[in-house]
C-alpha atoms as a PDB file:
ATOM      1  CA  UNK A   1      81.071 123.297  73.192  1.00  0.00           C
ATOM      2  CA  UNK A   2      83.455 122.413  75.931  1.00  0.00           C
ATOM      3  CA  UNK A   3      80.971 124.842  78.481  1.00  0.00           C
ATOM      4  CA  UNK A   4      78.298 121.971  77.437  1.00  0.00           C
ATOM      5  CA  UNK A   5      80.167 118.696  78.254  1.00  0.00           C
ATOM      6  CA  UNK A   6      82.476 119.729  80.921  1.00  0.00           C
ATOM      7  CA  UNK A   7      79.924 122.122  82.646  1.00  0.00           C
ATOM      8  CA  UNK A   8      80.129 120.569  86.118  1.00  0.00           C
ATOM      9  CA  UNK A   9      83.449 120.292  88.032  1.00  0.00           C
ATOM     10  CA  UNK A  10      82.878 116.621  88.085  1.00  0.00           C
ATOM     11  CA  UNK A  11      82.243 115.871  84.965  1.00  0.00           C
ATOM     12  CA  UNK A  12      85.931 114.901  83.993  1.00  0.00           C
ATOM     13  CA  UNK A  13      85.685 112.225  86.953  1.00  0.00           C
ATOM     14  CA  UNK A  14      82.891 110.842  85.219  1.00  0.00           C
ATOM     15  CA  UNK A  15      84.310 110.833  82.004  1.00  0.00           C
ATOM     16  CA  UNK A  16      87.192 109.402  83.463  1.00  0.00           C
ATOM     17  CA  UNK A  17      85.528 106.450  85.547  1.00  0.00           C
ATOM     18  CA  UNK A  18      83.225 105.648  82.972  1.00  0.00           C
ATOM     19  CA  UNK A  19      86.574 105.330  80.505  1.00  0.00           C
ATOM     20  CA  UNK A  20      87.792 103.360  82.926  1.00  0.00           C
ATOM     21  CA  UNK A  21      84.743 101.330  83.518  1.00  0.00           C
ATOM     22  CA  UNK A  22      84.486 100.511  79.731  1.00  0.00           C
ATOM     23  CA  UNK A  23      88.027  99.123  79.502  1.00  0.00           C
ATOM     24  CA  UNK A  24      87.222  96.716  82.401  1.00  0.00           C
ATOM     25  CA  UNK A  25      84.259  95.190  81.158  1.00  0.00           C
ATOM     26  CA  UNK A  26      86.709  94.752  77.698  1.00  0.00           C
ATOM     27  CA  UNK A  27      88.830  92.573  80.108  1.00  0.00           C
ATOM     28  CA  UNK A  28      86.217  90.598  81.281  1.00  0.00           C
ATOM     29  CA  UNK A  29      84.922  90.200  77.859  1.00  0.00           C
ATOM     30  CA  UNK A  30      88.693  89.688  76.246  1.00  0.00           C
ATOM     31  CA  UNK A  31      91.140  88.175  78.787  1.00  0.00           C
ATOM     32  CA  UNK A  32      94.039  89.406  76.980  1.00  0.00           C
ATOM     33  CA  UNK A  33      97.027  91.373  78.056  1.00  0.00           C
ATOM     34  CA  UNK A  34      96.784  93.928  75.621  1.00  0.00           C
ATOM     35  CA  UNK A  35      92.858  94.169  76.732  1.00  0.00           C
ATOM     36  CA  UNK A  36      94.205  96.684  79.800  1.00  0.00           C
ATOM     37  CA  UNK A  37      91.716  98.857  81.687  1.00  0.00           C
ATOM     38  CA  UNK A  38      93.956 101.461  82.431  1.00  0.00           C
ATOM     39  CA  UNK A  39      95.137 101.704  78.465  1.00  0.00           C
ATOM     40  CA  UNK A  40      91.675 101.793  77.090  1.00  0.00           C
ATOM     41  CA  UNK A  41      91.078 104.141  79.266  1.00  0.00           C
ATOM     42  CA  UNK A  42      93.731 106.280  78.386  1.00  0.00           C
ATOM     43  CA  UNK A  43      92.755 105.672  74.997  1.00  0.00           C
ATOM     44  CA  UNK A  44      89.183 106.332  75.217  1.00  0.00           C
ATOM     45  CA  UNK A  45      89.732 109.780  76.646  1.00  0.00           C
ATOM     46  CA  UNK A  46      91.871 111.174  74.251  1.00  0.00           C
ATOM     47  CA  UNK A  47      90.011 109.988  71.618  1.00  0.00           C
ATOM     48  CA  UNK A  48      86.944 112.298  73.422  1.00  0.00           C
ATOM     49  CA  UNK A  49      89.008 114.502  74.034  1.00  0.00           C
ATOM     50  CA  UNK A  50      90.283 114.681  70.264  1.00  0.00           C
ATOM     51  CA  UNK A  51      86.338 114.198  68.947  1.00  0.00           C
ATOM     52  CA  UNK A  52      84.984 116.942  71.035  1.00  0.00           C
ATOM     53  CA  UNK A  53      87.152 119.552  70.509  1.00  0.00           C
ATOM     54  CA  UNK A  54      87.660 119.938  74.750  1.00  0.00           C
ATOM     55  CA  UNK A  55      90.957 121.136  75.584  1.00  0.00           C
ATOM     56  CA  UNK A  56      92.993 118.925  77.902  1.00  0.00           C
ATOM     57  CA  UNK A  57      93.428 121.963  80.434  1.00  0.00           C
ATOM     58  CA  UNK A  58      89.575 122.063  80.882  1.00  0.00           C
ATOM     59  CA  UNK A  59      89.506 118.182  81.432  1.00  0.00           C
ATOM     60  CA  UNK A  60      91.920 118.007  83.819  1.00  0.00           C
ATOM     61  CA  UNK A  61      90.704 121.035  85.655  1.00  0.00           C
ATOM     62  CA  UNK A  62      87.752 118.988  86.525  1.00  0.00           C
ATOM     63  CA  UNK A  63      89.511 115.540  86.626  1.00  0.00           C
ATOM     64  CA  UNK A  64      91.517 116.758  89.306  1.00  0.00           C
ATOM     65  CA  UNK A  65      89.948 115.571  91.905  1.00  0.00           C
ATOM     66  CA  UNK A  66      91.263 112.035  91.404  1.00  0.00           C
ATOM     67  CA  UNK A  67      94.725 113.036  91.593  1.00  0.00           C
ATOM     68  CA  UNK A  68      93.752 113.565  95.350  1.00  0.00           C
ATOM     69  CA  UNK A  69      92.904 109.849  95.407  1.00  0.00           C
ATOM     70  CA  UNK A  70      96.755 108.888  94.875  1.00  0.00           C
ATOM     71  CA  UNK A  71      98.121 109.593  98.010  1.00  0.00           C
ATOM     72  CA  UNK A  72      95.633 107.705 100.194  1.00  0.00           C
ATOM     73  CA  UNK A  73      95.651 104.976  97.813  1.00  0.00           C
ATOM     74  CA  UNK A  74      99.142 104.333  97.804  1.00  0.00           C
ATOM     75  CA  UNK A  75      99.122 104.146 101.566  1.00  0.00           C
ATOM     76  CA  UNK A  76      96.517 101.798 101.613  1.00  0.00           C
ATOM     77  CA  UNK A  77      98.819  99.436 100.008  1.00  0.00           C
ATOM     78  CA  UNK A  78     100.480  98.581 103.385  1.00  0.00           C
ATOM     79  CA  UNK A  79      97.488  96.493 104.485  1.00  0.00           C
ATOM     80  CA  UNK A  80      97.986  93.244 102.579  1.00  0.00           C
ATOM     81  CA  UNK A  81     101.864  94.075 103.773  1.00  0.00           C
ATOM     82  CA  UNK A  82     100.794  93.883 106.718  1.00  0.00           C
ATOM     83  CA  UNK A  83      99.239  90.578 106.457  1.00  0.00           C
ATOM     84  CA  UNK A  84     101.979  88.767 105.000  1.00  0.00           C
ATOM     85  CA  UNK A  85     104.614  90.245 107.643  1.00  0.00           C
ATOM     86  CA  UNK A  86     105.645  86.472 108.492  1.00  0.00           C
ATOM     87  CA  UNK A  87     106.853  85.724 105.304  1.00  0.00           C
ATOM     88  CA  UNK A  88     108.236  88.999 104.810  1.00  0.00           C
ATOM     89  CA  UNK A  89     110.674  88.433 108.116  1.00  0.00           C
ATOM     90  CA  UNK A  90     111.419  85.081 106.441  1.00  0.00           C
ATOM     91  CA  UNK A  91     112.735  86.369 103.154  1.00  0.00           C
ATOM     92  CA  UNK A  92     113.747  89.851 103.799  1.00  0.00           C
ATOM     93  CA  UNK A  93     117.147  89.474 102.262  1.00  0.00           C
ATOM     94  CA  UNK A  94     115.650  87.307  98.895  1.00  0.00           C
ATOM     95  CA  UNK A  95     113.532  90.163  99.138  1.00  0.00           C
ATOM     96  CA  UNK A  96     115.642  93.319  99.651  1.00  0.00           C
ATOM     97  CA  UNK A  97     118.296  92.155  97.483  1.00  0.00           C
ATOM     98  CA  UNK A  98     115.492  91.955  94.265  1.00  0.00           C
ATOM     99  CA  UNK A  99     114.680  95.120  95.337  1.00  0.00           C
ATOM    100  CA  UNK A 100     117.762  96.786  95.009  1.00  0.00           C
ATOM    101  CA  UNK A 101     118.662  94.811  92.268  1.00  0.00           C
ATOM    102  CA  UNK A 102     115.717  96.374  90.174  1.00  0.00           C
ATOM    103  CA  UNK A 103     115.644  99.612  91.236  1.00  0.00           C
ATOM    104  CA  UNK A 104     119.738  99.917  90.038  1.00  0.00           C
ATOM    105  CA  UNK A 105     118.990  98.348  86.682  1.00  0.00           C
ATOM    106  CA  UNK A 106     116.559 101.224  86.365  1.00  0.00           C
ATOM    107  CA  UNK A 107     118.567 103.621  86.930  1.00  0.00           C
ATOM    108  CA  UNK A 108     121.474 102.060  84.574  1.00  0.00           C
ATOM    109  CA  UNK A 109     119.491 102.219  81.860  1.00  0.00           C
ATOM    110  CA  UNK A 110     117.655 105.313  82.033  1.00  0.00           C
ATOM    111  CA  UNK A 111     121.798 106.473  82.105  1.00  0.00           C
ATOM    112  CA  UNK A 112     122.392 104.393  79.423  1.00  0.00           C
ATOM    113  CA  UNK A 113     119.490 105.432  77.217  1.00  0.00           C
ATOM    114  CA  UNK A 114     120.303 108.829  77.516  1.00  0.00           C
ATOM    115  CA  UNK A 115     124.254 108.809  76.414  1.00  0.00           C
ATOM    116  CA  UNK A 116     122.739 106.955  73.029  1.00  0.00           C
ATOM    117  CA  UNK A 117     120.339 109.227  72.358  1.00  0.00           C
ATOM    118  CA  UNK A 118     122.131 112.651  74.070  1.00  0.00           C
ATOM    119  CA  UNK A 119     119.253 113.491  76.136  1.00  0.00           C
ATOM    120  CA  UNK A 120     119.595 116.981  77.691  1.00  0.00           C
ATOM    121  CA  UNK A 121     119.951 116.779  81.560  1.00  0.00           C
ATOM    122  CA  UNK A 122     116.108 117.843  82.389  1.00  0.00           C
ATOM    123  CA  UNK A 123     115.190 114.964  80.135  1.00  0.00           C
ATOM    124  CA  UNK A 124     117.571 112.173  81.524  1.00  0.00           C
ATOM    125  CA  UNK A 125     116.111 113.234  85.483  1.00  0.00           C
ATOM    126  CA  UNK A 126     112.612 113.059  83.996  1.00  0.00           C
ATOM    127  CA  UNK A 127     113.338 109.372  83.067  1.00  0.00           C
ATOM    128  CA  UNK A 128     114.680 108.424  86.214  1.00  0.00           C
ATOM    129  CA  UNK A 129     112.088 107.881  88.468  1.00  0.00           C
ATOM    130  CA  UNK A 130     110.255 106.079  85.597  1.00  0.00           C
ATOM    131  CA  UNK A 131     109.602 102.856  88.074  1.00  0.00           C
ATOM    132  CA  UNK A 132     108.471 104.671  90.877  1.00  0.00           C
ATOM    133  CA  UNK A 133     104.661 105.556  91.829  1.00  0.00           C
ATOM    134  CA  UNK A 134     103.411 108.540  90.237  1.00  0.00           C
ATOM    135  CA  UNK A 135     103.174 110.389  93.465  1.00  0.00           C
ATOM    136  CA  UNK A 136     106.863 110.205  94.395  1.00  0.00           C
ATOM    137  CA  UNK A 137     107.972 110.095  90.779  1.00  0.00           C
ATOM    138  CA  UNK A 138     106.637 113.495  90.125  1.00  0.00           C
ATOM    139  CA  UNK A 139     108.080 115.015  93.240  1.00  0.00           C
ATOM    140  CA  UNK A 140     111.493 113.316  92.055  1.00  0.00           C
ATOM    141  CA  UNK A 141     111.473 114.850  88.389  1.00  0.00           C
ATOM    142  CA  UNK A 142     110.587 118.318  89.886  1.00  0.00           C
ATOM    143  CA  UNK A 143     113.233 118.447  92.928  1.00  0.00           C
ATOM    144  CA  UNK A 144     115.670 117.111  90.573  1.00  0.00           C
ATOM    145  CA  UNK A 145     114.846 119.823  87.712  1.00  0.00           C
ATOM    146  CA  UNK A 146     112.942 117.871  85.385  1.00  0.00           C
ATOM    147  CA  UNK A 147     109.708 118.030  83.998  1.00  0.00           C
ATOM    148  CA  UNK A 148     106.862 116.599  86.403  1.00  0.00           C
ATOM    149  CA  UNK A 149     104.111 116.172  83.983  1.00  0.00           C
ATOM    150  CA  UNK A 150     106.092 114.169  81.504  1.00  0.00           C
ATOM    151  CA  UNK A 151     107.146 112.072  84.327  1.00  0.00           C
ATOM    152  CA  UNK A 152     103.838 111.052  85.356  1.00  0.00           C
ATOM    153  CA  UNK A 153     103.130 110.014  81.319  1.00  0.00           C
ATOM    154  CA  UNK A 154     106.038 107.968  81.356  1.00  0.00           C
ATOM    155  CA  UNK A 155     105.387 106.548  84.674  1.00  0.00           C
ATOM    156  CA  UNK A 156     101.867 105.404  83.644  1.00  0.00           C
ATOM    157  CA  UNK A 157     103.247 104.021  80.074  1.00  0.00           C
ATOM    158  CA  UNK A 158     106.199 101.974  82.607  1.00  0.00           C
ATOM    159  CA  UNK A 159     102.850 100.776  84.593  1.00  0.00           C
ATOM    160  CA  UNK A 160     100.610  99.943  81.723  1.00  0.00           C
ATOM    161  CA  UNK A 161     103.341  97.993  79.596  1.00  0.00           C
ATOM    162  CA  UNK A 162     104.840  96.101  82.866  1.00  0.00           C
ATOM    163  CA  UNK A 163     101.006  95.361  83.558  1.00  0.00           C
ATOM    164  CA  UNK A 164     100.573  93.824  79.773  1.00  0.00           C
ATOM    165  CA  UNK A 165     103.740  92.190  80.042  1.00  0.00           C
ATOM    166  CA  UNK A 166     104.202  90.260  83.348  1.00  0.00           C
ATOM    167  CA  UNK A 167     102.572  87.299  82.734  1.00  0.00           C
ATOM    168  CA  UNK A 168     104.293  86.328  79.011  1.00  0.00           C
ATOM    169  CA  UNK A 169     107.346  87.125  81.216  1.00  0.00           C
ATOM    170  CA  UNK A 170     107.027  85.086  83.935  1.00  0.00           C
ATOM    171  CA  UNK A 171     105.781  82.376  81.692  1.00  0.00           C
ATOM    172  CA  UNK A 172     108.710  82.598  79.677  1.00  0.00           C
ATOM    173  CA  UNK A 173     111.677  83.036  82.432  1.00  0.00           C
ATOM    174  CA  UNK A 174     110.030  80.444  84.357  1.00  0.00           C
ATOM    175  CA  UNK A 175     109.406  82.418  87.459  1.00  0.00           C
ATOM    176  CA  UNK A 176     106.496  80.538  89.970  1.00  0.00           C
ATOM    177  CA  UNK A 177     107.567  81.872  93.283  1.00  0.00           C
ATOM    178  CA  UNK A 178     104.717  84.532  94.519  1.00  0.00           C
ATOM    179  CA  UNK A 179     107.396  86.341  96.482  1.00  0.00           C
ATOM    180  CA  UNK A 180     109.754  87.083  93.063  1.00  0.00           C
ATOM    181  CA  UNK A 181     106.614  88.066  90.890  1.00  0.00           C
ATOM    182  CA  UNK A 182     105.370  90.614  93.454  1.00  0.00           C
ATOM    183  CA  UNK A 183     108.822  91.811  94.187  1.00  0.00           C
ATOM    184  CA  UNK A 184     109.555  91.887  89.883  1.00  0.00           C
ATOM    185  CA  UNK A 185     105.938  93.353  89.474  1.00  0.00           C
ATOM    186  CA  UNK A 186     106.246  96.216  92.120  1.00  0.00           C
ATOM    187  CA  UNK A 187     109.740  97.285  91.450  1.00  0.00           C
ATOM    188  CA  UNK A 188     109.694  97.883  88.381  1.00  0.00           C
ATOM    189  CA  UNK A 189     106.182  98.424  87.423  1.00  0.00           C
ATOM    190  CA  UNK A 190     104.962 100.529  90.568  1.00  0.00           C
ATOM    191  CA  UNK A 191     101.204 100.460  91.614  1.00  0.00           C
ATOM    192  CA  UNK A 192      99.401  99.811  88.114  1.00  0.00           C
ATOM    193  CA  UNK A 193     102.044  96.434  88.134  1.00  0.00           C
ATOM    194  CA  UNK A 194     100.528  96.074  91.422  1.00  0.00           C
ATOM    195  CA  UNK A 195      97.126  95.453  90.375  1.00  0.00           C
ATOM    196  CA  UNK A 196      98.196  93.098  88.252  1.00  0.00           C
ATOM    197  CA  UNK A 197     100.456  90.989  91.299  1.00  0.00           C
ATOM    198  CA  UNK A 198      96.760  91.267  93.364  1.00  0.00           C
ATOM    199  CA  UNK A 199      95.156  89.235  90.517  1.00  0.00           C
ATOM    200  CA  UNK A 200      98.036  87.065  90.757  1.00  0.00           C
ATOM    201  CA  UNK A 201      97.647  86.354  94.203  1.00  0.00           C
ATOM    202  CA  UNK A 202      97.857  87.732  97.957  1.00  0.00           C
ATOM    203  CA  UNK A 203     101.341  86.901  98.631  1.00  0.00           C
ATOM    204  CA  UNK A 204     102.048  88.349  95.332  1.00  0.00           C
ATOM    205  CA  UNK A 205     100.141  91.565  95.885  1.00  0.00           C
ATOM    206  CA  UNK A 206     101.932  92.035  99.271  1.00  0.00           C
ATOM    207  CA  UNK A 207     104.707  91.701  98.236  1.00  0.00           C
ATOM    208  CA  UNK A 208     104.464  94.154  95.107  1.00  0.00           C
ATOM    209  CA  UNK A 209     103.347  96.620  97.375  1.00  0.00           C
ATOM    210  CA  UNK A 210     106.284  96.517  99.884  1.00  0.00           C
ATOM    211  CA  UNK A 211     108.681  96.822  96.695  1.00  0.00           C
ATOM    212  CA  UNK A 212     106.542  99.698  95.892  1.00  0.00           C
ATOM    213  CA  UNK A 213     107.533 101.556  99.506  1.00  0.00           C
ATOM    214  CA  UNK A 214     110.940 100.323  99.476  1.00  0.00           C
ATOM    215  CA  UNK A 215     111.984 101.115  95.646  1.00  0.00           C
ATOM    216  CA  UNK A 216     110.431 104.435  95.706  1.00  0.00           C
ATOM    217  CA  UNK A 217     112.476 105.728  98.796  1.00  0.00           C
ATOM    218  CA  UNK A 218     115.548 103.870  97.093  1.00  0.00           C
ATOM    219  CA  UNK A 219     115.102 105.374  93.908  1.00  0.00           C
ATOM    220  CA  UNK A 220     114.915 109.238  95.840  1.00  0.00           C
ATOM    221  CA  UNK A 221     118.721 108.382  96.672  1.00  0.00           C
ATOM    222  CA  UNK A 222     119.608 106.484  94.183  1.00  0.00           C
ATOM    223  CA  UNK A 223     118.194 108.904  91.345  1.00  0.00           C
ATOM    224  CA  UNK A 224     120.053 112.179  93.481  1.00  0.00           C
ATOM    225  CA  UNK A 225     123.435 110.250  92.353  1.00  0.00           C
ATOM    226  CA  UNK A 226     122.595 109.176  89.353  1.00  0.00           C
ATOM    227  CA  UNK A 227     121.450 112.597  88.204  1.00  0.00           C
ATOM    228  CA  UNK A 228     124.654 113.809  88.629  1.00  0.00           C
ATOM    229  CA  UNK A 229     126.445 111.094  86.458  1.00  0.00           C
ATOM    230  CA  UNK A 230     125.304 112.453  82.913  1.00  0.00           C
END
């Protein structure tokens, strides 16, 4: 069965764009938070998964090929950065200080979530770069002797729900400024929160994805200490 669906090494891209493709013409359809691409996808591939019997190792073996995607992608990030660089120079300490400011509530309660529920130490490290792009998370969890793969899960589940979530939030805190939504959206809600600060705006999407650059090489320090608090 599996030899008949997944018989090309493509064929879990395909499965996976056209997953993806599906939940986007939902959000045209249903502009709702909760109407996600990125979760229906996620959705509609386990459910294939589940329904045809494939097992996830064979998926992924030929889904791979958009992990390679990551790396460039992230990168390309620095080109609306780059655009806005005026208005970064004129609020880099606003700017720096939200950073920071995210990135240690993060890591405070990722600490504080794992004294209430005694989490072992590989499962506290795993939870620490939760905030962080998947590519640097991942190396994080590993280096730090967690578990990689359950990082990335939790990293997209951080993306997906600050995704849902930023609008109700700004909406109900008030918060207008372009510069503090990107700099809210990409610190704590890495690239898949930055998708969401591009629909917002350009300033907004700039400035998500220099929080992005900036938290992630904050977080490799800051999680280094932190892992060694618990």
């Amino acid at each position: 069965m599996e030899n008949l669906i997944l018989n090309s090494a493509a064929s879990g891209v395909f499965i996976s764009l056209a997953a993806y493709g599906i939940g986007t013409l939902v959000k045209r359809k249903w502009n709702s938070p909760l109407a996600n691409p990125l979760l229906i996808a996620i959705i509609l591939v386990i459910l294939f998964l589940k329904l045809s019997g494939v097992e996830y190792e064979t998926y992924n073996a030929s889904a791979k090929y958009l992990t390679y995607l990551l790396a460039p992608a992230t990168v390309s990030l620095a080109i609306p950065m780059y655009e806005r660089m005026q208005l970064l120079k004129e609020n880099y300490a606003a700017i720096l200080t939200g950073i920071l400011s995210g990135v240690l509530a993060s890591l405070v309660c990722v600490l504080a979530m794992a004294l209430v529920f005694h989490l072992s130490q590989a499962e506290y490290v795993t939870l620490l770069p939760k905030s962080v792009t998947t590519v640097i998370g991942m190396d994080i969890a590993k280096e730090l002797g967690g578990h990689s793969e359950i990082a990335a899960a939790v990293i997209i589940i951080t993306g997906v729900l600050g995704n849902m979530a930023a609008e109700p939030i700004c909406r109900i805190f008030a918060i207008r400024h372009p510069v503090a939504k990107g700099i809210a959206l990409g610190t704590s809600a890495h690239a898949i929160g930055t998708a969401k600060a591009m629909e917002m705006g350009e300033t907004e999407g700039a400035m998500s994805s220099l929080a992005i650059v900036v938290a992630g090489v904050c977080t490799v320090v800051g999680a280094t200490v932190f892992a060694g608090l618990l």
